[in-house]
C-alpha atoms as a PDB file:
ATOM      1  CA  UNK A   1     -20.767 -21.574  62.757  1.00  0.00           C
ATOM      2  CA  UNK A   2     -18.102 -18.758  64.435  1.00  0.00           C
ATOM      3  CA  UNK A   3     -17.913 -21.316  67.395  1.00  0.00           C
ATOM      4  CA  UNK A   4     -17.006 -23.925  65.323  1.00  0.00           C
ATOM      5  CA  UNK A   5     -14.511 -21.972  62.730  1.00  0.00           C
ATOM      6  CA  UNK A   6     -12.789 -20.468  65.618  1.00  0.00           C
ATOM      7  CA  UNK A   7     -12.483 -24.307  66.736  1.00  0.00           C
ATOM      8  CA  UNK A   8     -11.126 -25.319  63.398  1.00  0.00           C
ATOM      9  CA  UNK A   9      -9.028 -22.399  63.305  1.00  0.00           C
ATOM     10  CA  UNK A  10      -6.925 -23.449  66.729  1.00  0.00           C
ATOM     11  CA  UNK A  11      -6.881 -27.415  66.103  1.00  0.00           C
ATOM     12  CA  UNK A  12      -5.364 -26.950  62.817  1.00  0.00           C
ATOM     13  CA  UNK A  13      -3.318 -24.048  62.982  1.00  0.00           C
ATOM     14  CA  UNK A  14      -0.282 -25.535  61.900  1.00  0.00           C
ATOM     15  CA  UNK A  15      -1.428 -26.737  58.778  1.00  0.00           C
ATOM     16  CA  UNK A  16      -3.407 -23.134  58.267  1.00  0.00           C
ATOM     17  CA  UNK A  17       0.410 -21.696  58.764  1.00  0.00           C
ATOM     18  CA  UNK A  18       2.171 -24.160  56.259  1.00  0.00           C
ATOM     19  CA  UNK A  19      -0.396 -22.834  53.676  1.00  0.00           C
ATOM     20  CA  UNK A  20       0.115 -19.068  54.631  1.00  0.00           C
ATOM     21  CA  UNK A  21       3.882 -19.564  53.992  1.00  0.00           C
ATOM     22  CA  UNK A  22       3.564 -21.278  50.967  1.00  0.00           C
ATOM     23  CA  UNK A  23       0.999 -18.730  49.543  1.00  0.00           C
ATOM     24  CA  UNK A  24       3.467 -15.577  50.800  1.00  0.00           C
ATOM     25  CA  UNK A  25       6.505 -17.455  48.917  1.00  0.00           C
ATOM     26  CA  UNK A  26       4.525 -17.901  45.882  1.00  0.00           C
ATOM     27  CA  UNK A  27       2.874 -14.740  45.630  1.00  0.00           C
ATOM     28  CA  UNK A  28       6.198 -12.741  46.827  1.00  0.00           C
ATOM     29  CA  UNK A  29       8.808 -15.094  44.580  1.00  0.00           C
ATOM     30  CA  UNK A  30       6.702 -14.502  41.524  1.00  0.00           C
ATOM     31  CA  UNK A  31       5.940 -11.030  42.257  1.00  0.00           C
ATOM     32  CA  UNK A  32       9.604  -9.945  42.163  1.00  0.00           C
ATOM     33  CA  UNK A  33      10.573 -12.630  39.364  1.00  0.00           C
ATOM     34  CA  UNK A  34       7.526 -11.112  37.278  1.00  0.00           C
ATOM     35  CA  UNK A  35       8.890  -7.337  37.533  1.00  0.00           C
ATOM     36  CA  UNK A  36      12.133  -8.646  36.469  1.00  0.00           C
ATOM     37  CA  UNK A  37      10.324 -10.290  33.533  1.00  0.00           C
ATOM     38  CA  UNK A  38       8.557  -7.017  32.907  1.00  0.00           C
ATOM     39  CA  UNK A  39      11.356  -4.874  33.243  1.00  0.00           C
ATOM     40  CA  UNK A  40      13.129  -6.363  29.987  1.00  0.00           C
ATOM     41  CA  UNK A  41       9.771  -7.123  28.251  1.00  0.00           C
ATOM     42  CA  UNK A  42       8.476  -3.832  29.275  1.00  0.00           C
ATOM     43  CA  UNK A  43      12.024  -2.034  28.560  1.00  0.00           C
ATOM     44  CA  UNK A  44      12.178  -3.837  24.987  1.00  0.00           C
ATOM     45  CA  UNK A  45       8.742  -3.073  24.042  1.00  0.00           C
ATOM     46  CA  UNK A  46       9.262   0.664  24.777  1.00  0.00           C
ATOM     47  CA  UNK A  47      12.171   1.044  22.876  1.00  0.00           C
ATOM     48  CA  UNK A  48      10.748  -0.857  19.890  1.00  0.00           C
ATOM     49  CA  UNK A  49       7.908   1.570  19.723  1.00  0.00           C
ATOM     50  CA  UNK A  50       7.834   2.950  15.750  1.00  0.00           C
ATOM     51  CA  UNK A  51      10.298   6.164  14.889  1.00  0.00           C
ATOM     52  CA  UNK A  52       9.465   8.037  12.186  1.00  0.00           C
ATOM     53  CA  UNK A  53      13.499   9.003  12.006  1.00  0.00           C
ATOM     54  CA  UNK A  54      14.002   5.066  11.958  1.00  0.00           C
ATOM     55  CA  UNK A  55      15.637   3.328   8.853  1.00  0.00           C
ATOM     56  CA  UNK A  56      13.235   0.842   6.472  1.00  0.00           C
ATOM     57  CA  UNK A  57      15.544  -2.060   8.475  1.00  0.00           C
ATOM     58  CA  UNK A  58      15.173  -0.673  11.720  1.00  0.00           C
ATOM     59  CA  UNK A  59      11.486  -0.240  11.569  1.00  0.00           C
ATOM     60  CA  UNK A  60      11.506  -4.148  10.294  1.00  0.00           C
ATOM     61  CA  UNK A  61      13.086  -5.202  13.149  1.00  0.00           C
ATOM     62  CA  UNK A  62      10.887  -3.057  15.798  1.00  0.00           C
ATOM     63  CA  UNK A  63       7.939  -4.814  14.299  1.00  0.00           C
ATOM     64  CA  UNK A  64       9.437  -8.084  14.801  1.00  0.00           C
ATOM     65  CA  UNK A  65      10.046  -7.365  18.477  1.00  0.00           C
ATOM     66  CA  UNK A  66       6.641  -5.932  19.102  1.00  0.00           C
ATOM     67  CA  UNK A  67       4.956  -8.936  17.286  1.00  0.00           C
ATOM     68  CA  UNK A  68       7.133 -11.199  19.244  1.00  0.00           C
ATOM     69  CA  UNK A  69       6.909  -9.762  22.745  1.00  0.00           C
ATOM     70  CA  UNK A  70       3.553  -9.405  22.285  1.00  0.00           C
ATOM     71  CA  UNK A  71       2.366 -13.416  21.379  1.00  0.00           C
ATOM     72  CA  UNK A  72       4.283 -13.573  24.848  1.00  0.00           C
ATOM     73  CA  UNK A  73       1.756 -11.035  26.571  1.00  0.00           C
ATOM     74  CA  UNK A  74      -1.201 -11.550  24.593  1.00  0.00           C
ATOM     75  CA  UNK A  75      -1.567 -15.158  24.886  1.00  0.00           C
ATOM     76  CA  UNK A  76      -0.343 -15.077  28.843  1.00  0.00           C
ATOM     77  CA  UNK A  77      -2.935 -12.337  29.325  1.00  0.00           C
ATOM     78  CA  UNK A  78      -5.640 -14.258  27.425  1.00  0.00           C
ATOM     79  CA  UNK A  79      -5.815 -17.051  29.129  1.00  0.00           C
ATOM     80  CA  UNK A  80      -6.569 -18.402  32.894  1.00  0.00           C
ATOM     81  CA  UNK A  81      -3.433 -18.970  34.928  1.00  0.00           C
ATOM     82  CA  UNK A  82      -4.897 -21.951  35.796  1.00  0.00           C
ATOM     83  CA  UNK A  83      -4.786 -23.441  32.356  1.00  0.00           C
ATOM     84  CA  UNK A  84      -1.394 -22.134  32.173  1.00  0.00           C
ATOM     85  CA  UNK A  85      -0.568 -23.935  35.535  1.00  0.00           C
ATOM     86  CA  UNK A  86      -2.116 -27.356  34.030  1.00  0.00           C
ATOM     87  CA  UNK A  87      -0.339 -26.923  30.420  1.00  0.00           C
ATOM     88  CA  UNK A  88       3.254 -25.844  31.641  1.00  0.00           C
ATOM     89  CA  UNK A  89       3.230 -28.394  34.506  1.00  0.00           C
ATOM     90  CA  UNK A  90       2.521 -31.410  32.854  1.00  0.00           C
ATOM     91  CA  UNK A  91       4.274 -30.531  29.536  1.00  0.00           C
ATOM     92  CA  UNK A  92       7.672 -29.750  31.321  1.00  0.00           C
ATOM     93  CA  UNK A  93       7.423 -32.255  34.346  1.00  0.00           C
ATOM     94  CA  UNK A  94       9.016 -34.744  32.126  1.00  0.00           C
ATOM     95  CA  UNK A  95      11.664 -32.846  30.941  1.00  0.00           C
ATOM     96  CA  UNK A  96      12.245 -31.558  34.544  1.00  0.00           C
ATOM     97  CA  UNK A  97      10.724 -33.458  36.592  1.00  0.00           C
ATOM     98  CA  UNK A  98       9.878 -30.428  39.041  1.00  0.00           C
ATOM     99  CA  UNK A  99       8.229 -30.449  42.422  1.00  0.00           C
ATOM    100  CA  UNK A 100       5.207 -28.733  42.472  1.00  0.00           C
ATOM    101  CA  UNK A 101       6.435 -25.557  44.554  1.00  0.00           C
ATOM    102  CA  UNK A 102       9.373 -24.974  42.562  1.00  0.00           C
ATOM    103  CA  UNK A 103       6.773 -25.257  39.252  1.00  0.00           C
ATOM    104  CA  UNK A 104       3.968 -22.450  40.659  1.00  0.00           C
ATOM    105  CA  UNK A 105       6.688 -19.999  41.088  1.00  0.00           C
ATOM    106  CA  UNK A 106       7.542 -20.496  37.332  1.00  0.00           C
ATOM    107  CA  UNK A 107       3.964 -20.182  36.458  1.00  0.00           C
ATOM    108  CA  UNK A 108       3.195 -17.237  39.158  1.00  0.00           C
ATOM    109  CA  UNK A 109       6.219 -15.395  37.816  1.00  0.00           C
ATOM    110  CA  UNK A 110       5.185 -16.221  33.741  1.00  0.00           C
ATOM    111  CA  UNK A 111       1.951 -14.820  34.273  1.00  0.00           C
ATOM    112  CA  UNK A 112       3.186 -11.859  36.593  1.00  0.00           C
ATOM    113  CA  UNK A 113       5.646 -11.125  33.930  1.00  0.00           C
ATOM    114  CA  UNK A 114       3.030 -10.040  30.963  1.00  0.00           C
ATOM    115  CA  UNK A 115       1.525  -7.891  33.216  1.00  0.00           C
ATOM    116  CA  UNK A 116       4.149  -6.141  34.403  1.00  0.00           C
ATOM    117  CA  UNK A 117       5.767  -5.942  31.057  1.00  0.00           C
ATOM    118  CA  UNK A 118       2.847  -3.550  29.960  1.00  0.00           C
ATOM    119  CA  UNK A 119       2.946  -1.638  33.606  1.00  0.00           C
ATOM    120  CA  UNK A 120       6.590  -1.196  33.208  1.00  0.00           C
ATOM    121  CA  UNK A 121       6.255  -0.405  29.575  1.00  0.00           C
ATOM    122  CA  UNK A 122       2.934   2.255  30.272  1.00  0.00           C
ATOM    123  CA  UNK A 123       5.319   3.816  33.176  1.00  0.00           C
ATOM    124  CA  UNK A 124       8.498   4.442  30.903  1.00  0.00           C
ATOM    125  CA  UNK A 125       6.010   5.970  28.426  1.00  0.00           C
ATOM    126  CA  UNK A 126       4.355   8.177  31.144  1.00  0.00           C
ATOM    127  CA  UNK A 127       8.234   9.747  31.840  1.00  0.00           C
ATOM    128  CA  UNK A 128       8.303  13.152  30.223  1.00  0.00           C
ATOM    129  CA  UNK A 129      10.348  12.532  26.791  1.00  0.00           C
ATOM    130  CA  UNK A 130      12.544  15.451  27.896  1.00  0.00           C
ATOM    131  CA  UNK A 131      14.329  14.018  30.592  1.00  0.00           C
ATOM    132  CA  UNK A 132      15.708  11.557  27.881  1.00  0.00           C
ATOM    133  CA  UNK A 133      16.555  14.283  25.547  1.00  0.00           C
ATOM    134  CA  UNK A 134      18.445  15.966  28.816  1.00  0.00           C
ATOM    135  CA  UNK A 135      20.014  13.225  29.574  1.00  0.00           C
ATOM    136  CA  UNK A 136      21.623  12.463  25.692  1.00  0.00           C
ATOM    137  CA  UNK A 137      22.382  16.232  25.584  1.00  0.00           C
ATOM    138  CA  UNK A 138      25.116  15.751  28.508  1.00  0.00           C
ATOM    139  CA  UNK A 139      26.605  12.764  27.288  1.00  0.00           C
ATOM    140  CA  UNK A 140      24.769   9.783  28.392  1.00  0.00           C
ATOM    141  CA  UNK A 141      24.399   7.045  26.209  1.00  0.00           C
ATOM    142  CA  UNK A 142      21.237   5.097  25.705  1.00  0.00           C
ATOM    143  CA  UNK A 143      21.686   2.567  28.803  1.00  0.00           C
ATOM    144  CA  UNK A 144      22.534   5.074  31.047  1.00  0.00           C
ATOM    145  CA  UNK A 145      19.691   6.903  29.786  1.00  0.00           C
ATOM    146  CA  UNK A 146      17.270   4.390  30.856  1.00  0.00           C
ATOM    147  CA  UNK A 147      19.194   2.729  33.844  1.00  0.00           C
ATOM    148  CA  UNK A 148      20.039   5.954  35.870  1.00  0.00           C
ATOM    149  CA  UNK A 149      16.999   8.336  34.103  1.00  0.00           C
ATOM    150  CA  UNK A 150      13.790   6.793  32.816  1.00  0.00           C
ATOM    151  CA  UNK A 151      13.307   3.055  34.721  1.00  0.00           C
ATOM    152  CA  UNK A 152      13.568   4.782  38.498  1.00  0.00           C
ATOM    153  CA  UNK A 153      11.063   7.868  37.198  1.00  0.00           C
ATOM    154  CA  UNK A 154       8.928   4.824  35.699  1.00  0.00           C
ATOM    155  CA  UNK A 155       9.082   2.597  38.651  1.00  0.00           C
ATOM    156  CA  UNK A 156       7.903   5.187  40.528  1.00  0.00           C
ATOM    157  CA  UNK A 157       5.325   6.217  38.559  1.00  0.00           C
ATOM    158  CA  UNK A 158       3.633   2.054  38.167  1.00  0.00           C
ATOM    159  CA  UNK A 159       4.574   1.792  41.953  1.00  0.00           C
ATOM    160  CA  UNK A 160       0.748   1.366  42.708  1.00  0.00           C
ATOM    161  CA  UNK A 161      -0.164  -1.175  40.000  1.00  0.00           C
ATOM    162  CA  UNK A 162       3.389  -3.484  41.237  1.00  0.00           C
ATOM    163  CA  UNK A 163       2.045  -3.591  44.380  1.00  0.00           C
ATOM    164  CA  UNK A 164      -1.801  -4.585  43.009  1.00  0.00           C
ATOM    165  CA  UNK A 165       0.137  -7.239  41.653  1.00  0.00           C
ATOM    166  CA  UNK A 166       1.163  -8.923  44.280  1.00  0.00           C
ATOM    167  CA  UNK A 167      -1.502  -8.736  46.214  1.00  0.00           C
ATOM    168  CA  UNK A 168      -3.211 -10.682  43.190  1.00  0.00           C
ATOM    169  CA  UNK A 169      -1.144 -12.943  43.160  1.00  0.00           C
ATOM    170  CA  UNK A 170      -1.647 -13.745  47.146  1.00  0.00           C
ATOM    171  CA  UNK A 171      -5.198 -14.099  46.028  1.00  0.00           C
ATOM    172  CA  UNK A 172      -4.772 -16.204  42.653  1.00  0.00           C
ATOM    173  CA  UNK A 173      -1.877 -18.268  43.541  1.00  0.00           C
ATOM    174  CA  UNK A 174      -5.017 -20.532  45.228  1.00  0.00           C
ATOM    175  CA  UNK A 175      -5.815 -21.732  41.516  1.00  0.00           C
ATOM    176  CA  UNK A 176      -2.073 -23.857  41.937  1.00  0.00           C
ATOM    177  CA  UNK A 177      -3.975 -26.165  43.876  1.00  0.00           C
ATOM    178  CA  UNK A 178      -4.777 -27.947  40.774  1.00  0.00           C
ATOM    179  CA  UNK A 179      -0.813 -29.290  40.603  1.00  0.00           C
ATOM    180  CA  UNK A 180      -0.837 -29.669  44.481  1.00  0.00           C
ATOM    181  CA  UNK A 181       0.818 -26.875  45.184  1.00  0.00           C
ATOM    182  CA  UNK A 182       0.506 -27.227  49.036  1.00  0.00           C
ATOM    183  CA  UNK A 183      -0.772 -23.556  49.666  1.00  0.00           C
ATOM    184  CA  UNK A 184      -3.484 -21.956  51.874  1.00  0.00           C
ATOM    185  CA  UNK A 185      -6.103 -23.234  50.059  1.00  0.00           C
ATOM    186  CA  UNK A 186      -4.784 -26.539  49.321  1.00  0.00           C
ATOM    187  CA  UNK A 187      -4.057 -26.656  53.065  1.00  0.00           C
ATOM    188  CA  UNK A 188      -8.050 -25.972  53.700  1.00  0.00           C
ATOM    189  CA  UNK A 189      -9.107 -28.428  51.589  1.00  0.00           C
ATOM    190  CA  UNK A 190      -7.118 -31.141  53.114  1.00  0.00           C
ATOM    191  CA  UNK A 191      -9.041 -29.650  56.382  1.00  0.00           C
ATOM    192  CA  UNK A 192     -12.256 -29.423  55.345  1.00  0.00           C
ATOM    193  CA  UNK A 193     -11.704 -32.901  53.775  1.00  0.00           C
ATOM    194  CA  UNK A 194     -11.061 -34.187  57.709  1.00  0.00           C
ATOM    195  CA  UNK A 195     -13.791 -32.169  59.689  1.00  0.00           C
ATOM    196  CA  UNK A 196     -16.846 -31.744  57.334  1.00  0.00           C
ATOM    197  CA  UNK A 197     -17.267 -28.531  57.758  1.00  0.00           C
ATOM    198  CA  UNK A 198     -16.520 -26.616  54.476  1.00  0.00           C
ATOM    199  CA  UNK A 199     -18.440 -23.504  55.222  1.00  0.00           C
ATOM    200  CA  UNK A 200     -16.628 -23.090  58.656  1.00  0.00           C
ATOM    201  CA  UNK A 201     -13.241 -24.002  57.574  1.00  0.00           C
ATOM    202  CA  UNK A 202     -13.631 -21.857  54.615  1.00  0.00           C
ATOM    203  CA  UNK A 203     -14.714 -18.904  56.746  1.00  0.00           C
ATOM    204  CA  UNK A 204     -11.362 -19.278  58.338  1.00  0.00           C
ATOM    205  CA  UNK A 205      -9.377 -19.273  54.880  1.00  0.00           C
ATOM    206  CA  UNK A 206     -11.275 -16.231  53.794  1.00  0.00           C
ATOM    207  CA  UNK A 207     -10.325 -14.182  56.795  1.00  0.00           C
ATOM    208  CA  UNK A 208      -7.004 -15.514  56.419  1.00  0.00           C
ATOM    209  CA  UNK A 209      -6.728 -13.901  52.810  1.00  0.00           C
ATOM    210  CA  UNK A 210      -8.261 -10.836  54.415  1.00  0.00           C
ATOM    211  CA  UNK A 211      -5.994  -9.814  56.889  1.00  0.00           C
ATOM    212  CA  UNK A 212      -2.768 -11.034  54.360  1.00  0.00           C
ATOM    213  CA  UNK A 213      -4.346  -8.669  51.073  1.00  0.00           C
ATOM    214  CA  UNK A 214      -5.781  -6.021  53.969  1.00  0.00           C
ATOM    215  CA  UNK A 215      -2.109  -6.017  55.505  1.00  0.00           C
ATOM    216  CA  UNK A 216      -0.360  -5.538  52.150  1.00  0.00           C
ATOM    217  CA  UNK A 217      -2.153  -2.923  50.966  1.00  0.00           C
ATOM    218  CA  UNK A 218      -1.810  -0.949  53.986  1.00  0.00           C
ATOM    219  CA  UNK A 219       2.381  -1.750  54.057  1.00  0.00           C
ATOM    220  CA  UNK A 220       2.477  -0.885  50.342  1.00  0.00           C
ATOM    221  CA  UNK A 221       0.188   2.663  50.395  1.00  0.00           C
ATOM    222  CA  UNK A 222       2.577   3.708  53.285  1.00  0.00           C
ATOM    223  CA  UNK A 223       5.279   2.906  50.764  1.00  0.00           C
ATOM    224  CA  UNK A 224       3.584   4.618  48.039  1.00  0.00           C
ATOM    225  CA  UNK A 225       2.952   7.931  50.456  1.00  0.00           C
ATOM    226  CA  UNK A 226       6.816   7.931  51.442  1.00  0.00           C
ATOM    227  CA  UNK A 227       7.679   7.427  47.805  1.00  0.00           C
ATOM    228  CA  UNK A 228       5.655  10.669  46.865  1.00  0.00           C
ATOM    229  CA  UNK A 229       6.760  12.658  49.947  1.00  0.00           C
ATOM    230  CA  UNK A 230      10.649  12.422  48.045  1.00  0.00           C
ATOM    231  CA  UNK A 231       9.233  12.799  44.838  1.00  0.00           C
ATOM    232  CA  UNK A 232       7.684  16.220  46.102  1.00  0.00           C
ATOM    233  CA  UNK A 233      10.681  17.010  47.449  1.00  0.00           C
ATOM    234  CA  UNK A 234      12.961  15.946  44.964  1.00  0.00           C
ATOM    235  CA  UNK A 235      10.808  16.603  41.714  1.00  0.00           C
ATOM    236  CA  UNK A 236      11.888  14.859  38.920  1.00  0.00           C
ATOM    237  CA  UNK A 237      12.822  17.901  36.870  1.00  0.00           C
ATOM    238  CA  UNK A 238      16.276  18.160  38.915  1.00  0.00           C
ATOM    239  CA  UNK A 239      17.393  14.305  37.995  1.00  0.00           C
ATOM    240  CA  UNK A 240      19.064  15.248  35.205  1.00  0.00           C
ATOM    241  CA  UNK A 241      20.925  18.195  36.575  1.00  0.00           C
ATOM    242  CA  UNK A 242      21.972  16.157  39.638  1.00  0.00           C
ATOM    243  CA  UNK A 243      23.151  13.133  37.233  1.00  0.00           C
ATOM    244  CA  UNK A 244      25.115  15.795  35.634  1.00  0.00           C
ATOM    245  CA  UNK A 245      26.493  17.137  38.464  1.00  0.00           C
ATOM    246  CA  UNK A 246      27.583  13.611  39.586  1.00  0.00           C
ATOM    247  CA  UNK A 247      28.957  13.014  36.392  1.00  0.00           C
ATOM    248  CA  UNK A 248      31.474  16.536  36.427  1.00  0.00           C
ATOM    249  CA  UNK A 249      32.549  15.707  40.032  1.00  0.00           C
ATOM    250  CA  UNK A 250      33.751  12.025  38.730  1.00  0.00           C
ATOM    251  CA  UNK A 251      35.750  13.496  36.469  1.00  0.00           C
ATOM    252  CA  UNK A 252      37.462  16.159  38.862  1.00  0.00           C
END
């Protein structure tokens, strides 16, 4: 069986490559659409959290938001992306007429988004409430508040589950094959298809998917480590005092 995967491996390398790429753009595309997804369904859905020092209107209209944002990350969490891929697909092609490619990043970066919105969202909640009442105290206004304060404290903080996310989606973006999205696994089909030899050709694809997630992982923990080294040495007590200090020079 190795003798003959190894085989299928260097007669059909090329197509094994098309697939890789197609997977990495996918997987990366939706990744970084998703956060940005996240970051104002996640951002909303923090700031719409209930106030006890809220007005009867304002609490209205937080509950409104919440309900609303979360149909949008219930439902996408709820269901199977590949249902999603189906539904979304077929419903819009008509209206337009997309390519399959162009379509699984919509879908990849829809169903990334939900996920992140709630990572995002659980990482500006984990920021200690002080730095925001710091940052008001010196003149900040809400934006800046959450721009320059809160969302690079909270990135840093749901760093880890960001990067599990795309290495999910590396994984999962193999259930686009069902709108021939042309993608590692699509790509070993088609193979397998030619040679008759599904267990060998799949042995291939799975150590394909192996080294990609395996590589990842490593690149983003050596992130994560460098990202912890500054926070050690720049703990997050002193962003507010160096935002301030910013601030005074600016106005010399």
């Amino acid at each position: 069986m190795l003798a003959a995967a190894v085989e299928i491996f260097q007669t059909y390398w090329p197509l094994f490559w098309n697939g890789i790429k197609i997977t990495l753009l996918i997987a990366l595309s939706g990744t970084i659409i998703g956060l940005a997804i996240g970051l104002v369904v996640g951002g909303i859905r923090a700031a719409a959290q209930p106030d006890i020092r809220d007005s009867g209107a304002a609490q209205v209209a937080k509950r409104v938001v919440l309900f609303v944002t979360g149909i949008y990350v219930e439902v996408i969490r709820g269901t199977p992306m590949m249902v999603q891929a189906m539904f979304l697909y077929y419903a819009l092609r008509p209206v337009l007429g997309w390519t399959p490619i162009p379509a699984g990043v919509v879908i990849v970066s829809i169903n990334t988004g939900a996920y992140m919105a709630e990572i995002v969202r659980s990482g500006i909640q984990s920021v200690d409430r002080g730095q925001t009442e710091a940052a008001r105290s010196i003149g900040m206004n809400a934006g800046q508040t959450m721009m320059l304060v809160v969302l690079p404290q909270a990135i840093r903080n749901a760093f880890p589950s960001i990067g599990n996310e795309f290495v999910v989606n590396i994984k999962d973006s193999s259930v686009l094959n069902v709108i021939s999205v042309t993608d590692l696994y699509f790509q070993s089909l088609s193979i397998s298809g030619s040679v008759f030899l599904v267990q060998e050709t799949f042995l291939v694809t799975a150590a394909i998917y192996f080294v990609l997630t395996f590589t990842t992982t490593r690149i983003l923990g050596m992130i994560e480590r460098r990202m912890n080294r500054s926070k050690s040495s720049y703990p997050a007590s002193q962003t507010v005092p160096k935002m301030n200090m910013l601030k005074e020079e600016g106005k010399k």
